[in-house]
N, C-alpha and C. Protein backbone atom coordinates (compact mmCIF):
# COMPACT_ATOMS: atom_id res chain seq x y z
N UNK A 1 -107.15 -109.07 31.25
CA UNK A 1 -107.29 -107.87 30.47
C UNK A 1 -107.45 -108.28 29.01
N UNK A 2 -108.32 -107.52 28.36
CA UNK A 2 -108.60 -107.84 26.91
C UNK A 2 -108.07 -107.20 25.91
N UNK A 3 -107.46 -107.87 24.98
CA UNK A 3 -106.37 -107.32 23.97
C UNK A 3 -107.31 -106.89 22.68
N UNK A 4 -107.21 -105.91 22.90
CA UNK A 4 -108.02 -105.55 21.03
C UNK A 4 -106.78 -105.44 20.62
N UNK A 5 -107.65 -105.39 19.45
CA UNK A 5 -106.53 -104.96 17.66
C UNK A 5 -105.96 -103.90 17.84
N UNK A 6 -105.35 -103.85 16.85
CA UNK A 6 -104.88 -102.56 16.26
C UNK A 6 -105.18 -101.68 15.69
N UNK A 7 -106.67 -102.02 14.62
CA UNK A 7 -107.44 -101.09 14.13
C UNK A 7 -108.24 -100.61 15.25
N UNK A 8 -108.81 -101.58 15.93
CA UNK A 8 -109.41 -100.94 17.07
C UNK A 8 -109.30 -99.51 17.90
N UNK A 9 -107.48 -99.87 17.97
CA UNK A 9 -106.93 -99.12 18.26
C UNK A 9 -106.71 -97.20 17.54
N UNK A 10 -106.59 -98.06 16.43
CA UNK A 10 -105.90 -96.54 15.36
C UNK A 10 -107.62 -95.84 14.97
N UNK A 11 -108.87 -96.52 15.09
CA UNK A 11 -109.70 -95.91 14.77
C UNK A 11 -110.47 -95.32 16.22
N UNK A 12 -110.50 -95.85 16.84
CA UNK A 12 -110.48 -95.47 18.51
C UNK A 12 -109.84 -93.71 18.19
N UNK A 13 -108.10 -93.84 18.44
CA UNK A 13 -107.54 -92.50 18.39
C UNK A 13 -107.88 -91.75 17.61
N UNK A 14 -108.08 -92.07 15.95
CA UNK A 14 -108.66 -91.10 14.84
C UNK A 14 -110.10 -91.06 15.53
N UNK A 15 -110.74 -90.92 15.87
CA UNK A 15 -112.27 -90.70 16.39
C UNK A 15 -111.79 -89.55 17.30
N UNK A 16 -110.87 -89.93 18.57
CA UNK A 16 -110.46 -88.76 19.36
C UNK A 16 -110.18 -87.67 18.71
N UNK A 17 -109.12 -87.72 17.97
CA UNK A 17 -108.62 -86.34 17.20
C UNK A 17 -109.67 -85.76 16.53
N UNK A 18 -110.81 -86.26 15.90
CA UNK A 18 -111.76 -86.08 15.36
C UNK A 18 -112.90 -85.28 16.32
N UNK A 19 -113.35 -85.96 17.45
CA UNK A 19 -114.29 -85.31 18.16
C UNK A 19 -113.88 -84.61 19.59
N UNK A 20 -112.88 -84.55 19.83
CA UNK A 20 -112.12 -84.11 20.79
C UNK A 20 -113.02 -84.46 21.93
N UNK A 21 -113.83 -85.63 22.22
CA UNK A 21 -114.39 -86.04 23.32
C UNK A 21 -113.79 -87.24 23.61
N UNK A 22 -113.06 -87.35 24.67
CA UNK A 22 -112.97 -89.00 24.68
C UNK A 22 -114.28 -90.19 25.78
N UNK A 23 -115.10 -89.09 26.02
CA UNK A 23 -115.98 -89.96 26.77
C UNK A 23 -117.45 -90.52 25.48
N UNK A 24 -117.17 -89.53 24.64
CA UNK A 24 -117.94 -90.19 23.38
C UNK A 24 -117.68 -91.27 22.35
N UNK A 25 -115.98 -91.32 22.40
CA UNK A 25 -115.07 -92.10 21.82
C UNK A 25 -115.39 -93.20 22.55
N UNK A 26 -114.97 -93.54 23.88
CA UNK A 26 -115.56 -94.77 24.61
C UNK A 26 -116.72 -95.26 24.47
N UNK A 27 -117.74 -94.51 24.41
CA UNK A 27 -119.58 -95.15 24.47
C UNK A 27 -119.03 -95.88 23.08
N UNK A 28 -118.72 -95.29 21.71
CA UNK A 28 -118.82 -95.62 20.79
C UNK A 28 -117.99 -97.04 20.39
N UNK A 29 -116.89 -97.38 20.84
CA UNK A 29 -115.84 -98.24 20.50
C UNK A 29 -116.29 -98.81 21.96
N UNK A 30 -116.99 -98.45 23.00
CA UNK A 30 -117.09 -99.76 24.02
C UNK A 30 -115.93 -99.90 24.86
N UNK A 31 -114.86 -98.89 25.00
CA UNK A 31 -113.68 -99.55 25.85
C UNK A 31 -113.85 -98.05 27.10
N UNK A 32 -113.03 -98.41 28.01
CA UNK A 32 -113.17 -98.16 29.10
C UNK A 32 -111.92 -96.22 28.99
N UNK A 33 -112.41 -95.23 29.84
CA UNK A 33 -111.57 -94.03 29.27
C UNK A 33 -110.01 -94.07 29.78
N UNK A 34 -109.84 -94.86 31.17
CA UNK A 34 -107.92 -95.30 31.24
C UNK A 34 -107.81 -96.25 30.72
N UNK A 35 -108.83 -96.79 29.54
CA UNK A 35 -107.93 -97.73 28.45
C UNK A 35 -107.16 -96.62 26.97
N UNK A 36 -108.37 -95.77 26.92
CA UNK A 36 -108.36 -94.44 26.11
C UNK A 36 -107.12 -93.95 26.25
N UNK A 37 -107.18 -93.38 27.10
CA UNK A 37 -105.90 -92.89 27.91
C UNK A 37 -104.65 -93.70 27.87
N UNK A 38 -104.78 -94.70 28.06
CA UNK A 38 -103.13 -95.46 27.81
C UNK A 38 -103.16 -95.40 26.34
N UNK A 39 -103.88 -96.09 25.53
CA UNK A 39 -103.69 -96.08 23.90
C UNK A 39 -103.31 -94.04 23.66
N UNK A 40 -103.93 -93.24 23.86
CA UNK A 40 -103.31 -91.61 23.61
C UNK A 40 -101.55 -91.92 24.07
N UNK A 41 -101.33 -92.28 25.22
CA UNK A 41 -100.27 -92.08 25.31
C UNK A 41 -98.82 -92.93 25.00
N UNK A 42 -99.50 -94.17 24.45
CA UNK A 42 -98.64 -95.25 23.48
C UNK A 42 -98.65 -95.06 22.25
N UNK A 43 -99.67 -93.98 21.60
CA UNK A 43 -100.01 -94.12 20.19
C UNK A 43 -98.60 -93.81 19.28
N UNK A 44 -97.32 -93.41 19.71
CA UNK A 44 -96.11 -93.16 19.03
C UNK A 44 -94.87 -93.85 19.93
N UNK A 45 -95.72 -94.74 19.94
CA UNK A 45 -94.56 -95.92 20.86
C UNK A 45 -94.95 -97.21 20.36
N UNK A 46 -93.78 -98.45 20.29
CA UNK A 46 -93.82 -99.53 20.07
C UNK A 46 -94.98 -100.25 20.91
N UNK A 47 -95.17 -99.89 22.14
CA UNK A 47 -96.08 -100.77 23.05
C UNK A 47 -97.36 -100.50 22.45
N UNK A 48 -98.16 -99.53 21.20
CA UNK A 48 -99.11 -99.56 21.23
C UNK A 48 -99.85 -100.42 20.24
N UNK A 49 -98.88 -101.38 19.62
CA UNK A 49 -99.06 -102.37 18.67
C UNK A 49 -99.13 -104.09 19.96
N UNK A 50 -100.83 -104.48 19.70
CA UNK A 50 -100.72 -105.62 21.05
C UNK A 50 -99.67 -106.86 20.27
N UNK A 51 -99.12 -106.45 19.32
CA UNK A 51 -98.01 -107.58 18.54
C UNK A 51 -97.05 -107.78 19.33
N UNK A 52 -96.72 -106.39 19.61
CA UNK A 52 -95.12 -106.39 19.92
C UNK A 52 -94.59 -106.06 21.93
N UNK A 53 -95.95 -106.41 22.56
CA UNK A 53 -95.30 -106.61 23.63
C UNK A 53 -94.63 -107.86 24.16
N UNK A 54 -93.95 -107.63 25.19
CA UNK A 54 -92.80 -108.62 25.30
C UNK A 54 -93.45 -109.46 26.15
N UNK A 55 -92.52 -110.83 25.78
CA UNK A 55 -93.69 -111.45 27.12
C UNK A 55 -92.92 -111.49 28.40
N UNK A 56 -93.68 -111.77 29.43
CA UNK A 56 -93.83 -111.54 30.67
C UNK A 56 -92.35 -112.42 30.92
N UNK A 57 -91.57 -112.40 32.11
CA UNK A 57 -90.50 -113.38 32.39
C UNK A 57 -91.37 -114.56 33.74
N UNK A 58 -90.61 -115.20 34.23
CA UNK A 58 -90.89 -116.16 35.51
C UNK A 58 -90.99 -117.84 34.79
N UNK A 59 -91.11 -118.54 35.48
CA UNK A 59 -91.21 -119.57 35.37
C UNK A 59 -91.92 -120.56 34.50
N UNK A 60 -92.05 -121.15 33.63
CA UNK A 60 -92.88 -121.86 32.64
C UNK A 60 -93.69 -122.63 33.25
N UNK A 61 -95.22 -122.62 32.74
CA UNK A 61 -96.04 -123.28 33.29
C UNK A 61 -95.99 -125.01 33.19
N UNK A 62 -95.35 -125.27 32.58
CA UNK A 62 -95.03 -126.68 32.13
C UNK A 62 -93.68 -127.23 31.76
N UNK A 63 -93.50 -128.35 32.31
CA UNK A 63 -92.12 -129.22 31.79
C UNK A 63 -92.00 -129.23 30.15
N UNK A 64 -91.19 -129.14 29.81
CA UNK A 64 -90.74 -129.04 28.32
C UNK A 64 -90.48 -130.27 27.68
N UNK A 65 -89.81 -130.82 28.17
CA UNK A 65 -89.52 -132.71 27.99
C UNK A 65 -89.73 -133.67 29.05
N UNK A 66 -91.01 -134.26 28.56
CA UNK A 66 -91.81 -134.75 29.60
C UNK A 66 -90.81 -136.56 29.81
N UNK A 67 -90.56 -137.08 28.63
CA UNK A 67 -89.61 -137.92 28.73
C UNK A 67 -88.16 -137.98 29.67
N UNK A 68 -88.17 -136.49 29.18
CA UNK A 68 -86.19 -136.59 30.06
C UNK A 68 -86.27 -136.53 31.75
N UNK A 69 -88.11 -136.08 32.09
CA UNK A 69 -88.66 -135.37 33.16
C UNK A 69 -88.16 -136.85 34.27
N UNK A 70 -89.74 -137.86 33.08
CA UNK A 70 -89.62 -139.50 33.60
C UNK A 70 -88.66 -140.16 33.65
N UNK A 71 -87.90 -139.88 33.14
CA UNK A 71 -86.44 -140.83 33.42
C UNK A 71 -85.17 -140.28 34.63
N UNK A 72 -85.22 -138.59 34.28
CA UNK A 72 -84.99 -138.15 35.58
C UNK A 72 -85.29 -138.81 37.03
N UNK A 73 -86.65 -138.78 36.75
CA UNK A 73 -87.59 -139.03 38.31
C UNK A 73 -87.17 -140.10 38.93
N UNK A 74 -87.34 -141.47 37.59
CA UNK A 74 -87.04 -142.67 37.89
C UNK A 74 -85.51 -143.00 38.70
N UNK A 75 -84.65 -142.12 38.30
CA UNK A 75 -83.21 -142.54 38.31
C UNK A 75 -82.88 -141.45 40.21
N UNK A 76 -83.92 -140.26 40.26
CA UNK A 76 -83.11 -139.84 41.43
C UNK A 76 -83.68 -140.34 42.22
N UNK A 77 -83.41 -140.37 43.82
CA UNK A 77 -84.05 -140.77 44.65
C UNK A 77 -84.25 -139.12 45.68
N UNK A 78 -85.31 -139.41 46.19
CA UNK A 78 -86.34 -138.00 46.70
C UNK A 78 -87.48 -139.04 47.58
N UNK A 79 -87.83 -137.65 48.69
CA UNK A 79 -88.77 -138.49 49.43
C UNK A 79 -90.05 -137.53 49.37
N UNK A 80 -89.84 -136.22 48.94
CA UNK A 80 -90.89 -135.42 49.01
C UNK A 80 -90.42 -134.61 47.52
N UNK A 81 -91.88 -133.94 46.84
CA UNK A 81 -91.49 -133.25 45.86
C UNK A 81 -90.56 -132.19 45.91
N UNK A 82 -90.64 -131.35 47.53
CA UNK A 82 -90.01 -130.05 47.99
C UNK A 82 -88.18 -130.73 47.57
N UNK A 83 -87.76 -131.84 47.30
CA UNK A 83 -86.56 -132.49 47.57
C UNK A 83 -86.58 -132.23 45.96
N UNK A 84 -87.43 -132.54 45.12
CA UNK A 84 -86.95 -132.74 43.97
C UNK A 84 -86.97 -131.31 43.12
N UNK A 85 -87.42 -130.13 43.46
CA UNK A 85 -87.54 -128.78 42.99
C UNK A 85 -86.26 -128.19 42.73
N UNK A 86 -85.56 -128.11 43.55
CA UNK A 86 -83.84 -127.92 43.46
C UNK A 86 -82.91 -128.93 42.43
N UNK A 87 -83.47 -130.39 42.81
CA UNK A 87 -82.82 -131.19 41.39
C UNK A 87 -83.13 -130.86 40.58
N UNK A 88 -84.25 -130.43 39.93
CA UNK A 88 -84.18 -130.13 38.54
C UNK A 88 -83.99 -129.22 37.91
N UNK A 89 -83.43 -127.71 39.28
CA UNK A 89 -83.45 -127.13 38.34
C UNK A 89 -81.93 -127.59 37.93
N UNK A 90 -81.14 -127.96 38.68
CA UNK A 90 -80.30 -128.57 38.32
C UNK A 90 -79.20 -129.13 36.95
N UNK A 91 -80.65 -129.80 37.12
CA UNK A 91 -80.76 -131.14 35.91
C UNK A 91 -81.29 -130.29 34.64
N UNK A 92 -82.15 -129.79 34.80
CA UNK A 92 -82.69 -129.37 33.40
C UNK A 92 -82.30 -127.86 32.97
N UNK A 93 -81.83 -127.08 34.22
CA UNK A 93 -80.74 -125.82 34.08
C UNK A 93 -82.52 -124.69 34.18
N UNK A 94 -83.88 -125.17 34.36
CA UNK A 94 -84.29 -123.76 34.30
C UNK A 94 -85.33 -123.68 35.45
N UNK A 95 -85.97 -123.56 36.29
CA UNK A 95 -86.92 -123.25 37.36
C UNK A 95 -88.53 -123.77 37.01
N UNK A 96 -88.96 -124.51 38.06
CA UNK A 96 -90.30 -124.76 37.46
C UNK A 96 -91.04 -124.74 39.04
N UNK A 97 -91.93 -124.29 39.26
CA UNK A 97 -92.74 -124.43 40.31
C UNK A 97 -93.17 -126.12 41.20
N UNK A 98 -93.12 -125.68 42.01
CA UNK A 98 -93.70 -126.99 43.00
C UNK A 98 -94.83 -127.38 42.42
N UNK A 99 -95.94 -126.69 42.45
CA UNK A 99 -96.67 -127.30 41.43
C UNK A 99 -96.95 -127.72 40.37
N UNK A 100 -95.90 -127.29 39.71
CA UNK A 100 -95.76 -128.17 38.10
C UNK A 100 -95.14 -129.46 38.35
N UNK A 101 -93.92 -129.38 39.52
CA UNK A 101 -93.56 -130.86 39.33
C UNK A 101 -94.94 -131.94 39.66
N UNK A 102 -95.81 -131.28 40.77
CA UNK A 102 -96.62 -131.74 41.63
C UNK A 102 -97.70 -132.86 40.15
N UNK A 103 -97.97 -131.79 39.41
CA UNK A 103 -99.20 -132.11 38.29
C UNK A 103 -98.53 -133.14 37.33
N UNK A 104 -97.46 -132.43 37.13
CA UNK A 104 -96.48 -133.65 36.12
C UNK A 104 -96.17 -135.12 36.63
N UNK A 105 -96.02 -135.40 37.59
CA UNK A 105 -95.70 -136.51 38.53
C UNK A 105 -97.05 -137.11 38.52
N UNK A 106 -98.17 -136.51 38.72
CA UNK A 106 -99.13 -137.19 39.02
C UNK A 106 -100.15 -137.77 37.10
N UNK A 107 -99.74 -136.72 36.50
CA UNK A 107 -99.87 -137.03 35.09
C UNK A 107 -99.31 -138.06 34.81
N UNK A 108 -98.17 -138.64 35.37
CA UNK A 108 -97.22 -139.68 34.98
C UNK A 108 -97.67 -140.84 35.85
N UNK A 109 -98.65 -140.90 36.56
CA UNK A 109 -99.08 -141.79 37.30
C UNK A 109 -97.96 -142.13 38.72
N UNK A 110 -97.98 -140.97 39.37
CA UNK A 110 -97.02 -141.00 40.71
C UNK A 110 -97.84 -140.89 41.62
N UNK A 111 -97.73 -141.35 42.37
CA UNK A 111 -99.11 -140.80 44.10
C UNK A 111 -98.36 -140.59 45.01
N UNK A 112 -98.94 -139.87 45.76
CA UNK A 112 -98.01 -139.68 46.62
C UNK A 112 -98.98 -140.16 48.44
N UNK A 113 -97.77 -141.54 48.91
CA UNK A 113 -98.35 -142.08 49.55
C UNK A 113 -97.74 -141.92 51.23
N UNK A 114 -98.03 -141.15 51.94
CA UNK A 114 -97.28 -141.62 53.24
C UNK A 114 -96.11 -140.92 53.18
N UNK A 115 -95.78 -139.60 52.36
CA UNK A 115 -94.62 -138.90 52.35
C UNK A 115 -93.49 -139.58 51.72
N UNK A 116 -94.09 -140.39 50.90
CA UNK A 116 -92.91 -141.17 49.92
C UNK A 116 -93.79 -141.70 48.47
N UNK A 117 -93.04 -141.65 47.39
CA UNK A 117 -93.70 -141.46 46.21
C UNK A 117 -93.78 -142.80 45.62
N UNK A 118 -94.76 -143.49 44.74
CA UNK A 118 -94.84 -144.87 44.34
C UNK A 118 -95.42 -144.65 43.04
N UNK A 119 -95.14 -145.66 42.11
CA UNK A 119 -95.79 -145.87 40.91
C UNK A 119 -96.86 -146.52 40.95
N UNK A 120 -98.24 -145.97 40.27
CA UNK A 120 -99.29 -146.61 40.42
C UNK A 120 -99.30 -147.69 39.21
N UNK A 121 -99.46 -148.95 39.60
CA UNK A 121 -99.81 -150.11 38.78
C UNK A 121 -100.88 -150.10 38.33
N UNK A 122 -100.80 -150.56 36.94
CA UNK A 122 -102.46 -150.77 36.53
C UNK A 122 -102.67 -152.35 36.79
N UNK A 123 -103.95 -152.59 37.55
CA UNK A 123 -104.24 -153.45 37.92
C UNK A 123 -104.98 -154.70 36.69
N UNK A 124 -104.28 -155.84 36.75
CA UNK A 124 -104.73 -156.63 35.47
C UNK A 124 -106.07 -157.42 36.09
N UNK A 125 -107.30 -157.39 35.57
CA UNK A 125 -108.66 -157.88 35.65
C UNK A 125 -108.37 -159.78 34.69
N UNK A 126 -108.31 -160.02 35.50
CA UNK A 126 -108.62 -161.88 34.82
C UNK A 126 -109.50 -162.09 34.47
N UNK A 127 -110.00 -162.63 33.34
CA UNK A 127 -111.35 -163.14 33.20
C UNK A 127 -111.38 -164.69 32.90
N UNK A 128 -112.68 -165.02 33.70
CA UNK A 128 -112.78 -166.58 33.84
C UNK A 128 -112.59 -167.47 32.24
N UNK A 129 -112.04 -168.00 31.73
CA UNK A 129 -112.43 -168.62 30.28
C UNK A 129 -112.81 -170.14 30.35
């Protein structure tokens, strides 16, 4: 969903009060008439400023301390990620999705081999001298 302004907004409604059409108000400002319609009925409410809505709750898309993450990892022992979802929240006190550990682990160079997890080595290239 697309967030306009606020002027958008306040000149949008002054147009309404003005032409008492709101299907002319839309052609003109381009927005849709149950967008119209929600802005009429927020226009004397906090929600109709796109500043001040709250944000959403659930889970963070990302680890926060990617360091405390790796040293965590290193130190517990786990055989599947599903094992390590419950440790952390644990450990780090807040909820993160299976797939965040999934992306983070593998960002950190983890693979996951045979239902058990390994550090990928970087392989050293010799050259003849």
């Amino acid at each position: 969903m697309k967030i306009h302004s606020l002027d958008l907004r306040q000149r949008a409604i002054m147009a309404w009060k003005k032409l008492a059409n709101k299907s002319q108000v839309c052609e003109i400002f381009g927005i849709s008439r149950p967008t119209l319609d929600r802005w009429i009925e927020l226009e004397n409410t906090d929600a109709f400023d796109p500043k001040n809505r709250k944000n959403k709750g659930g889970r963070p898309s990302s680890i926060r301390d990617i360091e405390a993450f790796k040293s965590f990892v290193e130190k517990t022992e786990f055989v599947s990620i599903y094992d390590l979802v419950p440790l952390f929240e644990q450990h780090f006190g807040y909820p993160v999705a299976y797939e965040v550990i999934r992306r983070t682990l593998k960002r950190l160079g983890w693979s996951q081999s045979k239902r058990s997890f390994i550090v990928r080595k970087t392989k050293k290239v010799e050259t003849p001298a």
